[in-house]
Protein backbone atom coordinates (compact mmCIF):
# COMPACT_ATOMS: atom_id res chain seq x y z
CA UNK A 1 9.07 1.28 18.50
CA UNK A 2 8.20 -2.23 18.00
CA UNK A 3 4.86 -2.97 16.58
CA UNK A 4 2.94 -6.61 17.13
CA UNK A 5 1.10 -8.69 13.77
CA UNK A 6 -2.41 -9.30 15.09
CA UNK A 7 -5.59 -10.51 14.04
CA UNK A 8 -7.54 -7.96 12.60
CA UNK A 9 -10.85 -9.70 11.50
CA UNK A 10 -11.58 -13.82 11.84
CA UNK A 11 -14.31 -15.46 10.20
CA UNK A 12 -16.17 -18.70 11.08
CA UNK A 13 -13.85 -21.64 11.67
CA UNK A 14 -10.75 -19.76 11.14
CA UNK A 15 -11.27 -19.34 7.59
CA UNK A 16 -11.09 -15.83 5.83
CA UNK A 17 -8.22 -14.18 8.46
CA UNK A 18 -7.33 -11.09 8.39
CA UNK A 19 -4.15 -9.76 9.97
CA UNK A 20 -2.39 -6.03 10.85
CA UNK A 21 -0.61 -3.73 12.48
CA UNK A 22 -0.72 -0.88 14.28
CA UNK A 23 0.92 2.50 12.94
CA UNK A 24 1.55 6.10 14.38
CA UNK A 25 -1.26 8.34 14.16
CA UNK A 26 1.36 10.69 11.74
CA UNK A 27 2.22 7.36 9.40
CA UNK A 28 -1.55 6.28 9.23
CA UNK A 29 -3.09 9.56 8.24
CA UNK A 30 0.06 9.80 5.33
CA UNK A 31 -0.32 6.56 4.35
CA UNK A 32 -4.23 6.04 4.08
CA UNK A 33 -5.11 4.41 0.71
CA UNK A 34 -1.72 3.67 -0.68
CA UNK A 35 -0.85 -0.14 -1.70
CA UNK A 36 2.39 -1.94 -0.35
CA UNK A 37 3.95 -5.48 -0.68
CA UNK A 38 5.35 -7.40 2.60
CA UNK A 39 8.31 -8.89 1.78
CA UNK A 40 10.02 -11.63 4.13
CA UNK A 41 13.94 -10.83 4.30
CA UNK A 42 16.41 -12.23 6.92
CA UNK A 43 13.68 -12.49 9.37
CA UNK A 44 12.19 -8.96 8.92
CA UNK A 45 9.07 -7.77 7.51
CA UNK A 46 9.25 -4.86 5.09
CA UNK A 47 6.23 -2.82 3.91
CA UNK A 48 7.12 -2.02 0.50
CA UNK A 49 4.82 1.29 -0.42
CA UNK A 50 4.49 2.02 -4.30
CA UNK A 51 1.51 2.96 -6.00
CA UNK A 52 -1.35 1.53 -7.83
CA UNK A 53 -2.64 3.81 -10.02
CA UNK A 54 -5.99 3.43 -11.86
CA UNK A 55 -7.07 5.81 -14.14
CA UNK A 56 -10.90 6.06 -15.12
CA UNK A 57 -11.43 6.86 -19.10
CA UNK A 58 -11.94 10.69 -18.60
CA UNK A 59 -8.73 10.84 -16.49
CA UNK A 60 -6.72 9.24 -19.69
CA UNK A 61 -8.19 11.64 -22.25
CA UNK A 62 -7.88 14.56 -20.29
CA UNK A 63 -4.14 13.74 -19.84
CA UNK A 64 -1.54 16.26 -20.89
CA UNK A 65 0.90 13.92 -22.78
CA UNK A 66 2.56 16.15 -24.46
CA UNK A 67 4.23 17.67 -20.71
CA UNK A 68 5.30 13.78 -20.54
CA UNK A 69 9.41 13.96 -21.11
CA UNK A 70 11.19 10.02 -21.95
CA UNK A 71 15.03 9.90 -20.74
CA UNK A 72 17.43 11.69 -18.91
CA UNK A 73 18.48 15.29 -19.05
């Protein structure tokens, strides 16, 4: 299904424009909080999902490390 890029939010004089689109309910509620990159390619645009991981100070030195494994198996 085809989805339209809208404005979301507009401030005063058309600065400070914010624009969207709209998702399935099912895609929306699964994807709530995560960070993408929209990337321009052959006339498409792809929503690139990844993560963006910040760790607070407790969360580091709690940590298990040592369940951390480096290379392939």
């Amino acid at each position: 299904m085809q989805r339209q890029v809208r404005i979301i939010k507009q401030g005063r004089e058309g600065k400070s424009i914010v624009y969207g689109i709209s998702l399935k309910r099912e895609i929306a509620l699964f994807a709530e909080g995560i960070y993408y990159e929209a990337r321009w390619e052959n006339g498409n645009i792809l929503l690139v999902s990844g993560t963006n991981a910040k760790p607070d100070d407790k969360q580091v030195e709690d940590y298990q490390f040592e369940n951390c494994k480096v290379g392939a198996e």
